[in-house]
N, C-alpha and C. Protein backbone atom coordinates (compact mmCIF):
# COMPACT_ATOMS: atom_id res chain seq x y z
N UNK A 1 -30.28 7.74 -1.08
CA UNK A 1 -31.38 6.88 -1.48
C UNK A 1 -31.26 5.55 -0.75
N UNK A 2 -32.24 5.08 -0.48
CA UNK A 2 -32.64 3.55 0.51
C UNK A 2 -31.96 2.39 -0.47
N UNK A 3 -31.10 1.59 0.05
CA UNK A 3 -30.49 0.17 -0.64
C UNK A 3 -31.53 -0.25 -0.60
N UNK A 4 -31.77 -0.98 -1.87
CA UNK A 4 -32.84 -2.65 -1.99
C UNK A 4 -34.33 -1.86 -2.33
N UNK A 5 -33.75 -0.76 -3.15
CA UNK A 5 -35.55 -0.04 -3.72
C UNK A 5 -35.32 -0.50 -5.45
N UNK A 6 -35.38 0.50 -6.11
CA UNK A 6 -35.21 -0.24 -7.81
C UNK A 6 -33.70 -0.55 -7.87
N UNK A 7 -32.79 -0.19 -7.15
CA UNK A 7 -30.97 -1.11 -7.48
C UNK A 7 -31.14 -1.16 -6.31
N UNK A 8 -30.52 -2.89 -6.10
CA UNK A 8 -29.69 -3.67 -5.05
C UNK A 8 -28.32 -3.09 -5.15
N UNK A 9 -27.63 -2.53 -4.66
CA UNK A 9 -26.10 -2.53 -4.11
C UNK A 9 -25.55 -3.87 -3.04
N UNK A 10 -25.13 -4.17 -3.79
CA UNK A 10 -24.61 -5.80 -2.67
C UNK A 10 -23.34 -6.50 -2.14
N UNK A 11 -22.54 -4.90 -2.81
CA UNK A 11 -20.97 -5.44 -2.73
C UNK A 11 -21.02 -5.47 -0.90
N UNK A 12 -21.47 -4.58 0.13
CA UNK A 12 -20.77 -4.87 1.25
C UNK A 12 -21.71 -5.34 2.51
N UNK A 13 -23.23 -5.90 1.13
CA UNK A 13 -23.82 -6.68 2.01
C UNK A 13 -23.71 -8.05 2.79
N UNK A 14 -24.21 -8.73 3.69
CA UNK A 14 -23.53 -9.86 4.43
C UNK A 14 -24.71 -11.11 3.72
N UNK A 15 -23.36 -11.71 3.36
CA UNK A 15 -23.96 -13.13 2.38
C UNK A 15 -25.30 -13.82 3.52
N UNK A 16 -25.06 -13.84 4.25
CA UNK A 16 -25.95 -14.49 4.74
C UNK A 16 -27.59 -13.84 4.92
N UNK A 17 -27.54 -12.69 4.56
CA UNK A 17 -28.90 -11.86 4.36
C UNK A 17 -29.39 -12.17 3.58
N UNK A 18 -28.49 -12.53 2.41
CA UNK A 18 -28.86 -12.59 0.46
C UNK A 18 -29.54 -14.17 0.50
N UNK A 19 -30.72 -14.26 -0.67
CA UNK A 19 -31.18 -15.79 -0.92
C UNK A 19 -31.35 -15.36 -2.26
N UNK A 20 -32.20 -17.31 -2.67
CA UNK A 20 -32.29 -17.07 -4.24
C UNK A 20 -33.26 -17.62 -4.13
N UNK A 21 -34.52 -17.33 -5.11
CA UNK A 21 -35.65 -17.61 -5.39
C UNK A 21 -35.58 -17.68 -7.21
N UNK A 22 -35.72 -19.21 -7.49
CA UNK A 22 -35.81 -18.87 -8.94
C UNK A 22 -34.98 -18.67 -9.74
N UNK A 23 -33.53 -18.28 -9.08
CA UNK A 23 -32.52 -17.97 -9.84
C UNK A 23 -32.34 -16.34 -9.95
N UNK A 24 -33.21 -16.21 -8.98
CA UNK A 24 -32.99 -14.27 -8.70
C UNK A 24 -33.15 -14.04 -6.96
N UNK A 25 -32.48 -13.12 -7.18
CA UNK A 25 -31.77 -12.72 -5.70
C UNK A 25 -32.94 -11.98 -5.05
N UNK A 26 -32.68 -12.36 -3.93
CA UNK A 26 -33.51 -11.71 -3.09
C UNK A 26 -33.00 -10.91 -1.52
N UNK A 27 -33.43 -9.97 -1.43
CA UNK A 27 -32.79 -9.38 -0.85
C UNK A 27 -33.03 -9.15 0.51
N UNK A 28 -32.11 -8.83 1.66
CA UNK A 28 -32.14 -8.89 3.08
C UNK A 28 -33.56 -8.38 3.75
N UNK A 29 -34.45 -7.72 3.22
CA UNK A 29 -35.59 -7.69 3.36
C UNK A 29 -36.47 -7.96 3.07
N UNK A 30 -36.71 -9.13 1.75
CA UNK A 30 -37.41 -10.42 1.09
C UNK A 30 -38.27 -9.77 0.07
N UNK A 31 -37.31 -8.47 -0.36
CA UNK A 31 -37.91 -8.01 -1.78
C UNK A 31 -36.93 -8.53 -2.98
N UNK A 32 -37.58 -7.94 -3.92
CA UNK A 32 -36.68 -8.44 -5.45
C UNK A 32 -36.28 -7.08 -5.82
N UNK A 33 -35.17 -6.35 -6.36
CA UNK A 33 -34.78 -5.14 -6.75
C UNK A 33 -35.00 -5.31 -8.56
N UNK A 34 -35.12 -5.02 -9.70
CA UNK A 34 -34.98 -5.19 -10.83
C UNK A 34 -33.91 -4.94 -11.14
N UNK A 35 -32.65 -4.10 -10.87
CA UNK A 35 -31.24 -4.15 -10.95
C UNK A 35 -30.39 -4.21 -9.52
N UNK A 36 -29.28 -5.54 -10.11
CA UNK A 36 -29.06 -5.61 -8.62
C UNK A 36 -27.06 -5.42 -8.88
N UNK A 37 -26.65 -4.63 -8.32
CA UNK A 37 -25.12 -4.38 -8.39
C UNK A 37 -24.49 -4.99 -7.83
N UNK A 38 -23.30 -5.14 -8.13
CA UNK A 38 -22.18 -6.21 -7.20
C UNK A 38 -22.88 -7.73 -6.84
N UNK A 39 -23.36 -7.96 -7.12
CA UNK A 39 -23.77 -9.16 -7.40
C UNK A 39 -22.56 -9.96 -7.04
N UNK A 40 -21.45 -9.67 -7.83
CA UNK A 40 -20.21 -11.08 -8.28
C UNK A 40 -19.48 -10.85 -7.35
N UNK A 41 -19.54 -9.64 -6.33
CA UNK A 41 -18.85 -10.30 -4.93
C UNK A 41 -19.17 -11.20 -3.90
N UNK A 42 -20.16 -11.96 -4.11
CA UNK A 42 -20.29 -12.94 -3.59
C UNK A 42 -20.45 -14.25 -4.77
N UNK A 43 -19.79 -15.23 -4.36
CA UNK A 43 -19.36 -16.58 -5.98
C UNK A 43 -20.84 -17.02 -5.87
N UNK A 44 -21.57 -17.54 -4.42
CA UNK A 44 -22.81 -18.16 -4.67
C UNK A 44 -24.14 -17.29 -5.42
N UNK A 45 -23.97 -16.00 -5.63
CA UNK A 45 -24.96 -15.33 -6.31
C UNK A 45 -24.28 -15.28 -7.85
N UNK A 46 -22.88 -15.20 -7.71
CA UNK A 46 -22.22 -15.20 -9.10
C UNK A 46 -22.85 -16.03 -10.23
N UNK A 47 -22.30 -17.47 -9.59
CA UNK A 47 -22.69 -18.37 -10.00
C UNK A 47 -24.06 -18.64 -10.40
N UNK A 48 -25.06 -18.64 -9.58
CA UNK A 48 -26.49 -18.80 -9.66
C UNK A 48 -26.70 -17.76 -10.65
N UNK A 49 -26.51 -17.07 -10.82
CA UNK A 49 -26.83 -15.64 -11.98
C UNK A 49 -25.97 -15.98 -13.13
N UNK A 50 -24.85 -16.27 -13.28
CA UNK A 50 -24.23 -17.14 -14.34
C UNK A 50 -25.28 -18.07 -15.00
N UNK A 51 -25.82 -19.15 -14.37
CA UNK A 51 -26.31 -19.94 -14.68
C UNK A 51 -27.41 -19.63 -15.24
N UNK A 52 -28.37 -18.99 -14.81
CA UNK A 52 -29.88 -18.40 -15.28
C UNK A 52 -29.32 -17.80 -16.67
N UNK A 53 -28.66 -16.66 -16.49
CA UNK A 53 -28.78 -15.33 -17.37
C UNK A 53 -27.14 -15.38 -18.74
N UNK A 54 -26.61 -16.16 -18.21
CA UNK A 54 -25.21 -16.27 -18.83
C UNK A 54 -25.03 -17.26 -19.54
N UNK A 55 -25.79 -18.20 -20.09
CA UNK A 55 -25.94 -18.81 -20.74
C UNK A 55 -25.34 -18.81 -22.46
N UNK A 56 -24.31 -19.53 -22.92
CA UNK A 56 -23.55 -18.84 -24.17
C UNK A 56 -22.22 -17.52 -23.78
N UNK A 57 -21.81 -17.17 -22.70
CA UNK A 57 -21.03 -16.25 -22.21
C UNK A 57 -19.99 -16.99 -21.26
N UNK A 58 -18.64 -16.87 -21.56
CA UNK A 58 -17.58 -17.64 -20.65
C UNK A 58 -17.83 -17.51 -19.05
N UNK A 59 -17.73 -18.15 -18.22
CA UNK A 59 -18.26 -17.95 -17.09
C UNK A 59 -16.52 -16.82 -16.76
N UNK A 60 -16.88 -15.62 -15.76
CA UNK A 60 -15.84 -14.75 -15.88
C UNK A 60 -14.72 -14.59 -14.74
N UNK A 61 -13.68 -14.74 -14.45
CA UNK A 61 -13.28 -15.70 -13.18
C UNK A 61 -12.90 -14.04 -12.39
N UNK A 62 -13.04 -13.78 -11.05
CA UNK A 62 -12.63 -12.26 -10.55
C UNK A 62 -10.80 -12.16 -10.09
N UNK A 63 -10.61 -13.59 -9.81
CA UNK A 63 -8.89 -13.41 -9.09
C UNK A 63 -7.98 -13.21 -10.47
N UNK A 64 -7.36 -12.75 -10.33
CA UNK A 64 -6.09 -12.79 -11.59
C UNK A 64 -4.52 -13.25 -10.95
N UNK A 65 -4.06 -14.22 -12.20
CA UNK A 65 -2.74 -14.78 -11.42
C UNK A 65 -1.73 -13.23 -11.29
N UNK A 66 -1.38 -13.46 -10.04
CA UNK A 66 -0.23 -12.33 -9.75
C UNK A 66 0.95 -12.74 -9.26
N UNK A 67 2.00 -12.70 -10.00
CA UNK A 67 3.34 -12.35 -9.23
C UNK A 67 3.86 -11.16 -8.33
N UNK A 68 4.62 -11.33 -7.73
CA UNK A 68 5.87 -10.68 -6.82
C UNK A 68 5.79 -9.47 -7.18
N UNK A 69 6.46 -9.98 -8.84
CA UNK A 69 7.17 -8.23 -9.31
C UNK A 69 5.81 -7.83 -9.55
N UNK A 70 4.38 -8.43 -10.28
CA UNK A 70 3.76 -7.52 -10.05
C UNK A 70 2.80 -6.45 -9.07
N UNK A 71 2.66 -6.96 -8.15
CA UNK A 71 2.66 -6.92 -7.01
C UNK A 71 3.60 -5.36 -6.35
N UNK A 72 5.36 -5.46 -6.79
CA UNK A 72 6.35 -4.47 -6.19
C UNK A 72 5.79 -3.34 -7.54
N UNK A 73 5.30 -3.74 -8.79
CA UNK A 73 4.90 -2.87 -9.86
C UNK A 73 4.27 -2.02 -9.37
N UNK A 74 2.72 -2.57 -9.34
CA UNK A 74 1.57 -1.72 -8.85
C UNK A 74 2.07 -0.88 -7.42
N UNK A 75 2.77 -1.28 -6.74
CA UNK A 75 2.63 -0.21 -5.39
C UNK A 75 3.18 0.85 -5.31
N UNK A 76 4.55 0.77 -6.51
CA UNK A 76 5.47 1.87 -7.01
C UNK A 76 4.73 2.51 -8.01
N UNK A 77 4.10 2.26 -9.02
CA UNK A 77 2.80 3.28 -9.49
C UNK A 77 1.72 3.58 -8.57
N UNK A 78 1.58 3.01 -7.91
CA UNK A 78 0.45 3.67 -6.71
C UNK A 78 1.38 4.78 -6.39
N UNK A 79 1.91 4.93 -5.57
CA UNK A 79 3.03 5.86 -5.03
C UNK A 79 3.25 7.09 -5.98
N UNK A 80 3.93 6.46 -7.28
CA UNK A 80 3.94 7.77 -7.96
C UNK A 80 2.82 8.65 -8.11
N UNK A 81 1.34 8.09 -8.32
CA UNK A 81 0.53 8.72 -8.58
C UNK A 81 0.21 9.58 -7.27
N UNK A 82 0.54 9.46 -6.22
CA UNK A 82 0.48 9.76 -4.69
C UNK A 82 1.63 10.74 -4.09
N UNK A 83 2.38 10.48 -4.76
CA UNK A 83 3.76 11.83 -4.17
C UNK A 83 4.25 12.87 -5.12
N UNK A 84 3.78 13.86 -4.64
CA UNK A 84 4.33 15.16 -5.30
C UNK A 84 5.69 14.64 -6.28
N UNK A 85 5.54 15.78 -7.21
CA UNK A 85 6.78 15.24 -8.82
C UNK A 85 8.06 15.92 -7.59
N UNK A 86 9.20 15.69 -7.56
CA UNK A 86 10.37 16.48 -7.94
C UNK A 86 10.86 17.14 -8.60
N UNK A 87 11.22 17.75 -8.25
CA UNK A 87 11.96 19.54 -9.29
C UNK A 87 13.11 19.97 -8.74
């Protein structure tokens, strides 16, 4: 199905295509989608859509603090889930 018909998909679109009209996004071909996805990978649409529609809702932050060990955690469960068990 064609991006930017009734859902925007926008996670691996290029910010600089995207605008705002109004406080709604508009899209690399200067239509409006009525649902638009991934939105919050880019902060300047985040934000602007925060602001309109999020009103009363904690604004929602995407980085999470990470340490080291968690960091050596996750890659050793990646792995396990990835290499045959032993027997």
């Amino acid at each position: 199905m064609p991006n930017y018909g009734r859902v925007a998909t926008l996670g691996l679109t290029p910010a600089d295509g995207l605008g705002l009209v109004d406080g709604r996004i508009v899209n690399p071909d200067g239509t409006r989608s009525p649902i638009v996805h991934q939105y919050d990978r880019h902060p300047a649409l985040l934000q602007a859509v925060h602001a309109r529609w999020g009103q009363g809702y904690p604004a929602r932050r995407r980085e999470r603090p990470r340490t080291s060990g968690d960091r050596l955690n996750r890659l050793r469960e990646s792995l396990r889930r990835r290499l045959p068990e032993l027997r």
